[in-house]
Each structure stands twice: as structure tokens, then as C-alpha cells.
C-alpha atoms as a PDB file:
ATOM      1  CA  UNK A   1      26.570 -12.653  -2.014  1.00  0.00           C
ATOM      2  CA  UNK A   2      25.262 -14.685  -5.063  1.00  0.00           C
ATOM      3  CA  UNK A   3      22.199 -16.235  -3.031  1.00  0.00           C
ATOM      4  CA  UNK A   4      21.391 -12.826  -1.837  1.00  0.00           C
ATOM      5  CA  UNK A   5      21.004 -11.032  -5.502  1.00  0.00           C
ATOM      6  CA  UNK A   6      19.360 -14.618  -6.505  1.00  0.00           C
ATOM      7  CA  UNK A   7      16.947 -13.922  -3.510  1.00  0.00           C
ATOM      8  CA  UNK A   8      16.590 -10.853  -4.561  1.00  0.00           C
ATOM      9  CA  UNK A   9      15.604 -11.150  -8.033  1.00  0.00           C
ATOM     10  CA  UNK A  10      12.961 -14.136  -7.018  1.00  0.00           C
ATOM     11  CA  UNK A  11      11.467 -11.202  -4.647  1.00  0.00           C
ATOM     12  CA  UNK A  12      10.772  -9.111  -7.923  1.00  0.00           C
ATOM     13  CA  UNK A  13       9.564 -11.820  -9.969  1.00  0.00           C
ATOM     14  CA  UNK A  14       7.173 -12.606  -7.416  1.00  0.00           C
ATOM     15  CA  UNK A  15       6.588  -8.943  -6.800  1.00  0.00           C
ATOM     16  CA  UNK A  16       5.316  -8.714 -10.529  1.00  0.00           C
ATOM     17  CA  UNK A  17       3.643 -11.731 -10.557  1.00  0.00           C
ATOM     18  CA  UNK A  18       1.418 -10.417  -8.017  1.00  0.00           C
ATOM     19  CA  UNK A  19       1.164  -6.857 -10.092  1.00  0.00           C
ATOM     20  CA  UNK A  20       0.005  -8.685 -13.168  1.00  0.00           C
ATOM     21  CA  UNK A  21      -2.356 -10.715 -11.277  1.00  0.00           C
ATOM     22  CA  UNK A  22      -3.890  -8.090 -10.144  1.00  0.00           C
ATOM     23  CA  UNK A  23      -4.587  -6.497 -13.686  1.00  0.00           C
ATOM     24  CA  UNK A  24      -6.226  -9.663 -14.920  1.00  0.00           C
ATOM     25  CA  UNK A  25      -8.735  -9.816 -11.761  1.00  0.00           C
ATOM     26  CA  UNK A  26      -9.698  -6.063 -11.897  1.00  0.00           C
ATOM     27  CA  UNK A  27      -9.621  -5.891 -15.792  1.00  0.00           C
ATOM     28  CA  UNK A  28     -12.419  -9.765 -15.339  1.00  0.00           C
ATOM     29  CA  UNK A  29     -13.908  -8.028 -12.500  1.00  0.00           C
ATOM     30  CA  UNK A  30     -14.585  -4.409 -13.896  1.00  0.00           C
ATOM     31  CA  UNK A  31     -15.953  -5.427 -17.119  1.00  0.00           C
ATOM     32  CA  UNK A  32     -18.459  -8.143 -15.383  1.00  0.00           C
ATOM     33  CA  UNK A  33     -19.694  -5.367 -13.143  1.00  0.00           C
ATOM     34  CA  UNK A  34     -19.772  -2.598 -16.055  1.00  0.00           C
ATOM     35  CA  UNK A  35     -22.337  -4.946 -17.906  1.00  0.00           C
ATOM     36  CA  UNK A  36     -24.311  -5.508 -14.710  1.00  0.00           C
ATOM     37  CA  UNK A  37     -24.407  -2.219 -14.255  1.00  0.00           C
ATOM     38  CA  UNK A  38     -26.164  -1.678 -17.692  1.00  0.00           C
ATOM     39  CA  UNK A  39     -28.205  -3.873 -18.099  1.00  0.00           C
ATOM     40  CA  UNK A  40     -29.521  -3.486 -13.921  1.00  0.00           C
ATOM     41  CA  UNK A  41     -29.599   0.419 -14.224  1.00  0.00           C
ATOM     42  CA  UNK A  42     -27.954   0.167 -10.610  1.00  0.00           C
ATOM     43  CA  UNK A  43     -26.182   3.470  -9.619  1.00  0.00           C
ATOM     44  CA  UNK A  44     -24.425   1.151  -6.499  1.00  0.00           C
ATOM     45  CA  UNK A  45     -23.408  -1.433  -9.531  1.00  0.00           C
ATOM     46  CA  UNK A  46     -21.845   1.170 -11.620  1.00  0.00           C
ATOM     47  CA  UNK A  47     -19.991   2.701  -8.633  1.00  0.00           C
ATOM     48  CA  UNK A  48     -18.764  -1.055  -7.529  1.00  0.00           C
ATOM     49  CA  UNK A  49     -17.174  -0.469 -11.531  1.00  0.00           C
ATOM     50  CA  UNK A  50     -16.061   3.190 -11.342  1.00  0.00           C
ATOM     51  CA  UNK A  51     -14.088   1.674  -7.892  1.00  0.00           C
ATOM     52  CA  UNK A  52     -12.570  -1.102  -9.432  1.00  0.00           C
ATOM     53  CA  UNK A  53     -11.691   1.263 -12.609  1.00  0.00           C
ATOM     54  CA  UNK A  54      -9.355   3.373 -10.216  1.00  0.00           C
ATOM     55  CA  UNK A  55      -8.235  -0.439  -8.984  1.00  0.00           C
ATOM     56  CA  UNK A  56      -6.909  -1.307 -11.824  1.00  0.00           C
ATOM     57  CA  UNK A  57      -5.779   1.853 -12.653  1.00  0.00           C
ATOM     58  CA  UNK A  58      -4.004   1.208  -9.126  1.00  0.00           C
ATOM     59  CA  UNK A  59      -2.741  -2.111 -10.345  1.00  0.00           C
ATOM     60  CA  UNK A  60      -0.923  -0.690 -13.709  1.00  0.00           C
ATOM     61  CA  UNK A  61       0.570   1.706 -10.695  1.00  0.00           C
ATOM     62  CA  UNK A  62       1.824  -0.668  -8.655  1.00  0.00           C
ATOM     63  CA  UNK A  63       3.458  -2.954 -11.263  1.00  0.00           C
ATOM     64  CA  UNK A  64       5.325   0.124 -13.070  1.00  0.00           C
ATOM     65  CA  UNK A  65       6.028   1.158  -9.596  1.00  0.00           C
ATOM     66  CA  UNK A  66       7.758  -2.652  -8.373  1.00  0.00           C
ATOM     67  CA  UNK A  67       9.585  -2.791 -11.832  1.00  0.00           C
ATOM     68  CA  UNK A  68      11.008   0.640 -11.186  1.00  0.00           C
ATOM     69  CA  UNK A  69      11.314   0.694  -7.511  1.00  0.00           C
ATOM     70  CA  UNK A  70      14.030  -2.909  -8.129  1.00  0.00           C
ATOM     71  CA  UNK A  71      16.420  -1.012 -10.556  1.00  0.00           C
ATOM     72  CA  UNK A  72      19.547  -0.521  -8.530  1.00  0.00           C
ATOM     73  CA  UNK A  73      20.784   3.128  -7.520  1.00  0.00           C
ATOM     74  CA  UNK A  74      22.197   5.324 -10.474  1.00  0.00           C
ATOM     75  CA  UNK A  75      24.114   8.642 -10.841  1.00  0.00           C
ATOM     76  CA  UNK A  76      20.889  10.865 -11.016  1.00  0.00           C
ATOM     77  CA  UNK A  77      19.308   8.193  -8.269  1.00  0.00           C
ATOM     78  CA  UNK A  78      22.276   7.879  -5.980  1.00  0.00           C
ATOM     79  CA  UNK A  79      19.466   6.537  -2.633  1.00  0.00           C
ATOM     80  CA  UNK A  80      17.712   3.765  -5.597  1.00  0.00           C
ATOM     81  CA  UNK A  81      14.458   4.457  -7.163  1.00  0.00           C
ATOM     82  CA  UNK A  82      12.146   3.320  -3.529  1.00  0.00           C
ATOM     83  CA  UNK A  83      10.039   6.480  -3.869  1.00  0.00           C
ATOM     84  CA  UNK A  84       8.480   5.292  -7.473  1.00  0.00           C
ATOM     85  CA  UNK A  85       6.306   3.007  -5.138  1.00  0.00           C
ATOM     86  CA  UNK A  86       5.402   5.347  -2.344  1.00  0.00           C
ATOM     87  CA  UNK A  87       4.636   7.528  -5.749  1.00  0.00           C
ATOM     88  CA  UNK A  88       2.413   5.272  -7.205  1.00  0.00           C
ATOM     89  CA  UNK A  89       0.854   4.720  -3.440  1.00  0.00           C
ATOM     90  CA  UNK A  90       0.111   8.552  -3.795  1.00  0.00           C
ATOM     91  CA  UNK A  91      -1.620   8.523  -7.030  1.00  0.00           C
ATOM     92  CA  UNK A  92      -3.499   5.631  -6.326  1.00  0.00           C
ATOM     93  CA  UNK A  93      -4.973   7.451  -3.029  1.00  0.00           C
ATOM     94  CA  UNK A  94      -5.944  10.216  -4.810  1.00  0.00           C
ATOM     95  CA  UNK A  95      -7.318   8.252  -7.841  1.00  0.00           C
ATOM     96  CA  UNK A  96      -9.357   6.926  -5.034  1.00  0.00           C
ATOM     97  CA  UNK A  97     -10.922   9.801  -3.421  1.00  0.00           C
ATOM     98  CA  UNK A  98     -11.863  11.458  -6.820  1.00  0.00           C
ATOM     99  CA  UNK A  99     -13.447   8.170  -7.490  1.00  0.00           C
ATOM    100  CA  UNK A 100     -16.042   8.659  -4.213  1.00  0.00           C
ATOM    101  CA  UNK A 101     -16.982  12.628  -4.964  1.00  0.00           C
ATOM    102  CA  UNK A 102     -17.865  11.533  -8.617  1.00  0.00           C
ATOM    103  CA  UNK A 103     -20.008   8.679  -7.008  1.00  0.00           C
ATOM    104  CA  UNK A 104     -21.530  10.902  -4.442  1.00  0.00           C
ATOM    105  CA  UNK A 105     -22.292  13.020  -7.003  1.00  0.00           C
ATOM    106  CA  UNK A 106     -23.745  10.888  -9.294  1.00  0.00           C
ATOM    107  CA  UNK A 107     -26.363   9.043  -6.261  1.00  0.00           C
ATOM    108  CA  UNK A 108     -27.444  12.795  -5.173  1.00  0.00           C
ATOM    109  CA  UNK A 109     -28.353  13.739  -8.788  1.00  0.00           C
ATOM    110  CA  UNK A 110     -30.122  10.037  -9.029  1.00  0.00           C
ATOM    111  CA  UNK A 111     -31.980  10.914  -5.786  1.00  0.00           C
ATOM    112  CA  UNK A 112     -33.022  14.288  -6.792  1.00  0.00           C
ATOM    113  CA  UNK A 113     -33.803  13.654 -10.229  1.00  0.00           C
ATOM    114  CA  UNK A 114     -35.333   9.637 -10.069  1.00  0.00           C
ATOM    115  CA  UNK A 115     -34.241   7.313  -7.617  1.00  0.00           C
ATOM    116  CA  UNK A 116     -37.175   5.129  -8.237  1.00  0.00           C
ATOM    117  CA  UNK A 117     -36.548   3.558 -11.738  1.00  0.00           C
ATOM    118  CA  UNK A 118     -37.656  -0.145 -11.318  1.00  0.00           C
ATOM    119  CA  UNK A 119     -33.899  -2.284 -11.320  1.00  0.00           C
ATOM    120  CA  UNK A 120     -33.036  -5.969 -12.542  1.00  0.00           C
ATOM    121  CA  UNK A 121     -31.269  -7.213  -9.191  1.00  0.00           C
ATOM    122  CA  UNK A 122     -30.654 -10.751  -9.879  1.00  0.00           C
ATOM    123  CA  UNK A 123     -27.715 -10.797 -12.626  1.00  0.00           C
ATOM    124  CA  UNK A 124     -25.658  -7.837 -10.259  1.00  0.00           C
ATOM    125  CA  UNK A 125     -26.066 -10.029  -7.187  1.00  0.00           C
ATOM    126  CA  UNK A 126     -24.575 -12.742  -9.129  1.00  0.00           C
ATOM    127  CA  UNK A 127     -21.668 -10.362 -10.345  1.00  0.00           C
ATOM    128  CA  UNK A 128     -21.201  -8.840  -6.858  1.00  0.00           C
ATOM    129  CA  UNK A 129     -20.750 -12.219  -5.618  1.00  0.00           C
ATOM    130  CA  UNK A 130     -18.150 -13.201  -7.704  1.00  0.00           C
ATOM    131  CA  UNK A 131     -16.293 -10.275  -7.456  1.00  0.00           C
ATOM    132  CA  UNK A 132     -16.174 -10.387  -3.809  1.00  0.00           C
ATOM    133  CA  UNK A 133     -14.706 -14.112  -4.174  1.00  0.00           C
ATOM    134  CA  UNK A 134     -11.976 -13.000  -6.879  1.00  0.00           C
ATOM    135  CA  UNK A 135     -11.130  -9.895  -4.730  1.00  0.00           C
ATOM    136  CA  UNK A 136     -10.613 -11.895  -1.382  1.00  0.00           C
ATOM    137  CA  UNK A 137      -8.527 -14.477  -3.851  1.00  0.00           C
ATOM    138  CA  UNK A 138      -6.516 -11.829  -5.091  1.00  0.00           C
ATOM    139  CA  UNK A 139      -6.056  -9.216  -2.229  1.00  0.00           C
ATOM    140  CA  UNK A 140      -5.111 -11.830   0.093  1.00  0.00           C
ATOM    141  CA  UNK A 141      -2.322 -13.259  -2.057  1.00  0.00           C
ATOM    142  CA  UNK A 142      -1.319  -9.344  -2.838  1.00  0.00           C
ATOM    143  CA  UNK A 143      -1.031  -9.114   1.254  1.00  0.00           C
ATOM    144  CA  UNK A 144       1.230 -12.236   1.492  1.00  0.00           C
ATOM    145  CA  UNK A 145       3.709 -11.168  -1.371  1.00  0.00           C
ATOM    146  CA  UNK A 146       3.373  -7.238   0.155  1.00  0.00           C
ATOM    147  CA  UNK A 147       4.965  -8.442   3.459  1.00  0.00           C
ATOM    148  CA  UNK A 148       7.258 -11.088   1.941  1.00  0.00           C
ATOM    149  CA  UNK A 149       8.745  -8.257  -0.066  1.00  0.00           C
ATOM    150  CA  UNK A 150       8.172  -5.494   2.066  1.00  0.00           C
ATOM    151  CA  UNK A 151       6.708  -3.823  -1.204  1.00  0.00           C
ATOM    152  CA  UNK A 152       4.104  -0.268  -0.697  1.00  0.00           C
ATOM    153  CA  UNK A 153       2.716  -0.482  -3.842  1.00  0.00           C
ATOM    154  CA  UNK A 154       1.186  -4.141  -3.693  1.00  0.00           C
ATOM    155  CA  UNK A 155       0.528  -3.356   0.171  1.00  0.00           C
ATOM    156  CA  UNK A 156      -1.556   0.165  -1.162  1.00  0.00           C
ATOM    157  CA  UNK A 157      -2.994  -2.256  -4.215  1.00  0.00           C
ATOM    158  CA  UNK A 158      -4.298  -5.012  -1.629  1.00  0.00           C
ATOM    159  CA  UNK A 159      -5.803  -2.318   0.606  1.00  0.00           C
ATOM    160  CA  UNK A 160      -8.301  -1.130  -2.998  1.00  0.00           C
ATOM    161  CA  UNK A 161      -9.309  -4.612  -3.695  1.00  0.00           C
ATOM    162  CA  UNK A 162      -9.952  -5.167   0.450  1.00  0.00           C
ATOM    163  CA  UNK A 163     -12.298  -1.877   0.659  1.00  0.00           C
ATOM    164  CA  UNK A 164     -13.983  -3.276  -2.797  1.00  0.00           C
ATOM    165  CA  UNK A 165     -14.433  -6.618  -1.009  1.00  0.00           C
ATOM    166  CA  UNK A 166     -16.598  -4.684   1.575  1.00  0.00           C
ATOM    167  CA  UNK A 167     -18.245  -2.144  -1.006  1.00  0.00           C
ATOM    168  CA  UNK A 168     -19.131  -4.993  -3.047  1.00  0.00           C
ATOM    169  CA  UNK A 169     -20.698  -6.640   0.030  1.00  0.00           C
ATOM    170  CA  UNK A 170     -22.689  -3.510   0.978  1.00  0.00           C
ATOM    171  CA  UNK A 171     -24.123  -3.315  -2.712  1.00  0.00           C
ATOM    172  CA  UNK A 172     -24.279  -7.311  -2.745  1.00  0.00           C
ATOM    173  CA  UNK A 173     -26.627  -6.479   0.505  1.00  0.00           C
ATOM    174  CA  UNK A 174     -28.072  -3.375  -0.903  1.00  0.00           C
ATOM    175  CA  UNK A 175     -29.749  -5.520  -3.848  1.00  0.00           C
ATOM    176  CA  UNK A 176     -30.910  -8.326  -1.709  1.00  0.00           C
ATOM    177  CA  UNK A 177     -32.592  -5.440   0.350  1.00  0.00           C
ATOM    178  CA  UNK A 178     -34.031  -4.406  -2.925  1.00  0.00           C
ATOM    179  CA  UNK A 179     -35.125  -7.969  -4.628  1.00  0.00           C
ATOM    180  CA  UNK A 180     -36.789  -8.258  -1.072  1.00  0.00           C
ATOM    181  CA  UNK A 181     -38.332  -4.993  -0.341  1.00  0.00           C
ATOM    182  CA  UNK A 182     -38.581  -3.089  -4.001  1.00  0.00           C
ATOM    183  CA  UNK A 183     -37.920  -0.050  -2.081  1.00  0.00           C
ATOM    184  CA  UNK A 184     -35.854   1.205  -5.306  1.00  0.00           C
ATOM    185  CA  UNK A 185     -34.167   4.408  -3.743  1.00  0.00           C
ATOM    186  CA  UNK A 186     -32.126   2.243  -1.826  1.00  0.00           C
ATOM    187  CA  UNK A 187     -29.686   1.934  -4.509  1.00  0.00           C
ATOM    188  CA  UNK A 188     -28.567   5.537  -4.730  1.00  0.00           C
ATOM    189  CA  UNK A 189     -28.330   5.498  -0.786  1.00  0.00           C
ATOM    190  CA  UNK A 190     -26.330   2.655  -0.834  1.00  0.00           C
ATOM    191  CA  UNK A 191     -23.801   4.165  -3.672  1.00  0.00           C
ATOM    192  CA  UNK A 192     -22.765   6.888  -0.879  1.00  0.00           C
ATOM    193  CA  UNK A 193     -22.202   4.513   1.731  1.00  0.00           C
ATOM    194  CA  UNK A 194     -19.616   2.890  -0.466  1.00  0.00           C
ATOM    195  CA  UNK A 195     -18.581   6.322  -1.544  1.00  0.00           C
ATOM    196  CA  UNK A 196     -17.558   7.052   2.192  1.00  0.00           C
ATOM    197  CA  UNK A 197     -15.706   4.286   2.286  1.00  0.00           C
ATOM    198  CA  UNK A 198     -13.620   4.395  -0.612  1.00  0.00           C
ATOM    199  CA  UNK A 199     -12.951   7.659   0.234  1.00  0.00           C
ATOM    200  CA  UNK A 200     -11.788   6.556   4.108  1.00  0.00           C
ATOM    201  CA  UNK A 201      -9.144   4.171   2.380  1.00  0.00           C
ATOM    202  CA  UNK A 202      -8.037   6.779  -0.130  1.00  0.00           C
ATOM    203  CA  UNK A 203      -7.465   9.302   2.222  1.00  0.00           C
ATOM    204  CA  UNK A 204      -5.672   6.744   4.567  1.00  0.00           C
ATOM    205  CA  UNK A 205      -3.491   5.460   1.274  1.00  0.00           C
ATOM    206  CA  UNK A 206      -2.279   8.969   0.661  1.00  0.00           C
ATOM    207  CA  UNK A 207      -1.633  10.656   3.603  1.00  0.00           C
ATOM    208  CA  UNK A 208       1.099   7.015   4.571  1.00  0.00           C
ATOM    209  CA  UNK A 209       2.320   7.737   1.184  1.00  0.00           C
ATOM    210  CA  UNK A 210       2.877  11.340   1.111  1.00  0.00           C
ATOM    211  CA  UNK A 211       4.686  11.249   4.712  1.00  0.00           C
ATOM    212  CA  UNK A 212       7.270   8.321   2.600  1.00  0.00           C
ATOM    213  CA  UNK A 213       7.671  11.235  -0.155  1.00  0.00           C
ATOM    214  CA  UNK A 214       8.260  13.910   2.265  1.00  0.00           C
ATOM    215  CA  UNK A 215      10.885  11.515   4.069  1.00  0.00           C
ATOM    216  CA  UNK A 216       9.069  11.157   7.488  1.00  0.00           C
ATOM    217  CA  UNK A 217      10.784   9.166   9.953  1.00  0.00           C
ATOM    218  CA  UNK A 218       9.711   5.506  10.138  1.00  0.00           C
ATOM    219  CA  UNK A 219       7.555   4.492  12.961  1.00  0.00           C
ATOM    220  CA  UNK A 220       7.647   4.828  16.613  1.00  0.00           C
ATOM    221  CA  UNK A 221       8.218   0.673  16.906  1.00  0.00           C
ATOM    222  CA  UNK A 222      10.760   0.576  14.250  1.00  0.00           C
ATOM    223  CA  UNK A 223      12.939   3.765  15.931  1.00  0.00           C
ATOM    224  CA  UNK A 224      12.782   1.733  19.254  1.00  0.00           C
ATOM    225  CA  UNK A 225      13.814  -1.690  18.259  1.00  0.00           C
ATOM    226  CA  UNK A 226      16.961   0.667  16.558  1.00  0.00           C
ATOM    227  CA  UNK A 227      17.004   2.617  20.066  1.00  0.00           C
ATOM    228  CA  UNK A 228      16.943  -1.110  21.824  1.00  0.00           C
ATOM    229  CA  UNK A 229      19.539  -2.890  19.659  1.00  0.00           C
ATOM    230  CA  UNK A 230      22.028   0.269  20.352  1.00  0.00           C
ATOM    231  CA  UNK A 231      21.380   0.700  24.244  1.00  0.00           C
ATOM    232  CA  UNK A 232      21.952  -2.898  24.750  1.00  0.00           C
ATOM    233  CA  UNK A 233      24.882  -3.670  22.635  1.00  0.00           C
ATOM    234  CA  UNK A 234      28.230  -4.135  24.471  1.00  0.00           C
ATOM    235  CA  UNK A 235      31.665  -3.615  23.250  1.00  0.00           C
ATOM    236  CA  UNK A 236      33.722  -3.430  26.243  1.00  0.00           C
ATOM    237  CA  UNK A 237      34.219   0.514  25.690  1.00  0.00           C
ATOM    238  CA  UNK A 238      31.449   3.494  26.985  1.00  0.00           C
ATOM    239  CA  UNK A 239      29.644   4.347  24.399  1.00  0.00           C
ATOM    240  CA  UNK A 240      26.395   6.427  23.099  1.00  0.00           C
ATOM    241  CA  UNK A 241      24.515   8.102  20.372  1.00  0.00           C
ATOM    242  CA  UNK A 242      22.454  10.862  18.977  1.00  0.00           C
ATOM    243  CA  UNK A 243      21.060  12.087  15.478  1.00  0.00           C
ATOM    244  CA  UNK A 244      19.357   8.988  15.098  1.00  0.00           C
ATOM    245  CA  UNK A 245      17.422  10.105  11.549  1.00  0.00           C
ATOM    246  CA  UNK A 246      15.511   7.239   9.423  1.00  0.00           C
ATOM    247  CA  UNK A 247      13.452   7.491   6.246  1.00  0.00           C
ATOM    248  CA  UNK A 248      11.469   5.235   4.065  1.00  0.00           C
ATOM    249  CA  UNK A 249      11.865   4.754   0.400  1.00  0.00           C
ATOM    250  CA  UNK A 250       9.316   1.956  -1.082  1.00  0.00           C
ATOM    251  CA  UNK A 251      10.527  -1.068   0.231  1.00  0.00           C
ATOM    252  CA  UNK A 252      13.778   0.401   1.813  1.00  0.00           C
ATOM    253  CA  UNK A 253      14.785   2.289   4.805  1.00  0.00           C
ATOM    254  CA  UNK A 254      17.463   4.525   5.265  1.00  0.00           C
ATOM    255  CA  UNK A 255      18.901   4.893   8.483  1.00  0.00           C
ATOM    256  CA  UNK A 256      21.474   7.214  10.159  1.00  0.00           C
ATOM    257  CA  UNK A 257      22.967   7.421  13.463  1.00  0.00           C
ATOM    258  CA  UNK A 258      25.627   8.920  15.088  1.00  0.00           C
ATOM    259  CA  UNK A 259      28.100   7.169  17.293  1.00  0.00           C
ATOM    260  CA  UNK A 260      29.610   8.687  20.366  1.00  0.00           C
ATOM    261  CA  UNK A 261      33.161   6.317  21.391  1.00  0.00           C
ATOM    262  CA  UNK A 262      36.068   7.765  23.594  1.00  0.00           C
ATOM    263  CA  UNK A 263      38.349   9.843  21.942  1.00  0.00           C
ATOM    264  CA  UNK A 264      41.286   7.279  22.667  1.00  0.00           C
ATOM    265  CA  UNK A 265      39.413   4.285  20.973  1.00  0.00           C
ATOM    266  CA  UNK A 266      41.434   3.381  17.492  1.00  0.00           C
ATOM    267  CA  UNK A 267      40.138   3.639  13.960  1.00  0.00           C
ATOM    268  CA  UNK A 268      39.695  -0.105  13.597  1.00  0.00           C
ATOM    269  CA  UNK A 269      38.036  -0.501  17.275  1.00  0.00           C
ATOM    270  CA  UNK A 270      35.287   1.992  15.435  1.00  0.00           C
ATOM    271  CA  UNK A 271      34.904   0.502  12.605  1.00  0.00           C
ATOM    272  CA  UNK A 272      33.919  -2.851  14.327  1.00  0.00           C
ATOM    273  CA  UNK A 273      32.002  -0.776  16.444  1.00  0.00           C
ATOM    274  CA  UNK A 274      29.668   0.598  13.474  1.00  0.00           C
ATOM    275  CA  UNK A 275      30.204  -3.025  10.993  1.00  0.00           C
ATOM    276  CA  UNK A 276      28.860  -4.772  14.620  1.00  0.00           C
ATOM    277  CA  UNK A 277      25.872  -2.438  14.855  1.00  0.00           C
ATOM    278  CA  UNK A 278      25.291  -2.632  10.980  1.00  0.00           C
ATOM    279  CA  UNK A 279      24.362  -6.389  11.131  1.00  0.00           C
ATOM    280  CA  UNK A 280      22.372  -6.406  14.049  1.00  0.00           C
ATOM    281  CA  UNK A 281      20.092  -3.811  13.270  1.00  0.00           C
ATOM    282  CA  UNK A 282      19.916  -5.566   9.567  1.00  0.00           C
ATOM    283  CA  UNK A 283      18.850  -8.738  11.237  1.00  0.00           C
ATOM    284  CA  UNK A 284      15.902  -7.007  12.365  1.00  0.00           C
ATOM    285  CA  UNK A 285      15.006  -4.978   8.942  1.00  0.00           C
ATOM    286  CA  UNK A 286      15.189  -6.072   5.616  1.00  0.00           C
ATOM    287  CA  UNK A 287      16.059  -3.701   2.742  1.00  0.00           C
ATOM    288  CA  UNK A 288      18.197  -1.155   5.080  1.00  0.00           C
ATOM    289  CA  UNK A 289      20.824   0.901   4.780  1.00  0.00           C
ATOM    290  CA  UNK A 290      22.639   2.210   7.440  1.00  0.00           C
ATOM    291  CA  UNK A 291      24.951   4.907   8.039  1.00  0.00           C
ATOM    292  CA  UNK A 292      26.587   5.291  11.245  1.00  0.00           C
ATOM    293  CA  UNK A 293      29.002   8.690  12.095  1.00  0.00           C
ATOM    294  CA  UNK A 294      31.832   8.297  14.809  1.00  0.00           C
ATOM    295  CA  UNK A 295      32.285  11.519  17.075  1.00  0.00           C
ATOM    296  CA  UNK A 296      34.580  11.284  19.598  1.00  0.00           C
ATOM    297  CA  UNK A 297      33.157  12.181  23.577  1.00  0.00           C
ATOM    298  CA  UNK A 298      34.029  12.145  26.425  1.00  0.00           C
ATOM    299  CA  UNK A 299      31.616   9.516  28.439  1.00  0.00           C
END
């Protein structure tokens, strides 16, 4: 029992490790391309910064959400506090998406109004580049620690800084296009193609969040390796099941399931039954809790 809480613990250390990271990188990375930005007169530049704004905006999220998500269940939080990081998952989708219609909206006015203002490329290649390095750094160690720890919020956080990887390389393109060809409207034109893709990942962030919050049922695979372990398990009395219900909460899961046994079968023979079925569906899932019913049936 001891190693597990010590495991445990190490899992949120690491957990905000990773958080905090991720607030130094975006807080480095936003103010290099705010300056570039500038100085440039780049609309894509200053988009790359309004992005990584709702980034680390998604960072503070995820590192208030891990620190809450780990205190243990309470009286007024009898199922644990999971749902603070399918919260924060939310927000930081729909940070996200207001993000792109206030970049859209800025290129079309910079189209309409002067898209053809002459624009210092070199010193926002140089800052695109090295936030496409620190972001690929980062977001990859954010993915590790995400499905070490089964954690939503650093998953949701690594999926921001992996779309600003790629809007950062569109603009990083965008400016070499530029440098090459001075064709200067470019830059507003590339701005909304990294607008439609922030906005893809934002939508995509909140709509897997918002199912967690509503308490949809886990996925298909996950019900069927439950469905599997139950079908095949043997023992030595008929048995079957029904109101198999699951649920995700952050990093947990919360299953239920209903066990069918013959009405003769003891108390104790049930209780091995469902203590039996408890640890082999927790070797396949980390962070569960199960809840098994006995009916009795005839089979």
C-alpha cells in the first residue's frame, strides 16, 4: 500500500513539473514572438503570439487543474476532484477557438484596409524557429508525462503547443515566401490558415472534454477489453452481466457493472467473484474504480 501512495505522489510531482515547464516555455516563447511581432509589423507573427497567449493561459489551466484533480475525494467531492482537469480541458478549447475568430478578424481587416505594408522578415524567422524547437522540446515531454499519468489536462496542453509547432511552421514558411517573393499580402493570408487550424484543435479539445463533463461512457476499445476480461473469466459457476455503465473523470474512470450468479451461490463465493473481476480489469486500467452489483438469475 505504501509504494502505491509513494507512486502516486511521484506521478503528481512529475505531473507539475511538466505544468510548470510549460509556463516557462510559453511565457520565453510568447514574449520573443510579441517583440517580433512589433518590430516586423507581421499580422501571422502577432497571431503565432495571440496563440501561444491562450497556451499559456492553457498551461496555468492545466497545472491548477493536476494540483486539484490529485486531492483525494471529500464529503462535498465524494467521486475525487477528476473533472477539474476535463474542466480546464474545456476552457482551454474554448480559449482556443476565440483565439482564431479574433485572428481571422484581425487578417480580413489587414487585407481590406492594407495588406501591403513593407515587413522586416528576418528577426521573426529567427523567432519562429526557435519557438518551433522549444515547442517540440516541450510538447513532446508534456506527451510522455500525459500518458505516464494518464493526466487530460497536460494531454489537452501538449495538443496547443503541437498545433503551434505547425502554425509556427506555416508562418516560419509564410516569411521565407515573403523575404523571397516580397509579395507582402501573404502575411494576412497566412494568419487565417493558422487561424483554421487553431480553431480545428480547439474545437477537437472541447468537444473530448465536454463529453468527460457530461459523463459519456469511455471508449468503444476500453468497454470491450471490460466486455473481454468478463466473458472470458471462469469461476467454475454460470455466470453473466448487464448495466455495464463507465465514465471518465480526469485521469480516472469509474466503472459499474452488474453481476448475474445463480441464486444458490453463497455470499463469500460472490464476493470473490466481484474482488476476482476487480483486479483483472485494474490490471488493464490505471486510476479505476469499479463497482460491481450481484443479482441473482437463473442461467
Amino acid at each position: 500500500m505504501t509504494s502505491v501512495i509513494i507512486g502516486f505522489m511521484d506521478k503528481i510531482r512529475e505531473k507539475k513539473f511538466a505544468a510548470g515547464l510549460s509556463i516557462i516555455s510559453n511565457t520565453i516563447v510568447i514574449l520573443l514572438k510579441v517583440f517580433a511581432g512589433i518590430v516586423s509589423g507581421s499580422i501571422s507573427i502577432i497571431s503565432e503570439a495571440i496563440h501561444s497567449m491562450s497556451d499559456l493561459l492553457a498551461s496555468f489551466l492545466a497545472f491548477f487543474a493536476v494540483t486539484r484533480s490529485a486531492e483525494p475525494a471529500d464529503k462535498d467531492h465524494p467521486y475525487g476532484h477528476g473533472k477539474y482537469e476535463d474542466m480546464a480541458g474545456f476552457i482551454e478549447g474554448v480559449l482556443i477557438i476565440l483565439a482564431a475568430f479574433f485572428i481571422v478578424f484581425e487578417s480580413i481587416k489587414k487585407i481590406t484596409i492594407g495588406g501591403t505594408h513593407e515587413i522586416e522578415t528576418t528577426l521573426g524567422i529567427s523567432v519562429m524557429a526557435f519557438a518551433i524547437a522549444a515547442n517540440y522540446l516541450v510538447s513532446k515531454y508534456l506527451f510522455h508525462v500525459a500518458e505516464k499519468t494518464d493526466s487530460v489536462a497536460l494531454h489537452a496542453d501538449g495538443e496547443h503547443l503541437r498545433t503551434d509547432i505547425w502554425t509556427s511552421l506555416g508562418v516560419l514558411a509564410g516569411l521565407v515566401l515573403i523575404k523571397v517573393t516580397g509579395i507582402m499580402i501573404l502575411d494576412p493570408i497566412i494568419a487565417i490558415i493558422v487561424a483554421s487550424m487553431i480553431f480545428k484543435t480547439g474545437f477537437s479539445i472541447s468537444k473530448n472534454t465536454l463529453n468527460n463533463l457530461l459523463d459519456s461512457s469511455l471508449p468503444q476499445e476500453d468497454i470491450n477489453v471490460i466486455n473481454k476480461i468478463i466473458e472470458d473469466y471462469e469461476c467454475g459457476y454460470p455466470i453473466n452481466y448487464k448495466n455495464l455503465k463507465s465514465r471518465r473523470s480526469g485521469p480516472f474512470r469509474d466503472i459499474e457493472i452488474t453481476i448475474l450468479c445463480p441464486g444458490e451461490m453463497t455470499v463469500k463465493e460472490c464476493h470473490r467473484i466481484c474482488d476476482e473481476l476487480e483486479v483483472l480489469i485494474k490490471e488493464k486500467f490505471e486510476n479505476v474504480s469499479i463497482v460491481i452489483h450481484i443479482e441473482p438469475a437463473e442461467l
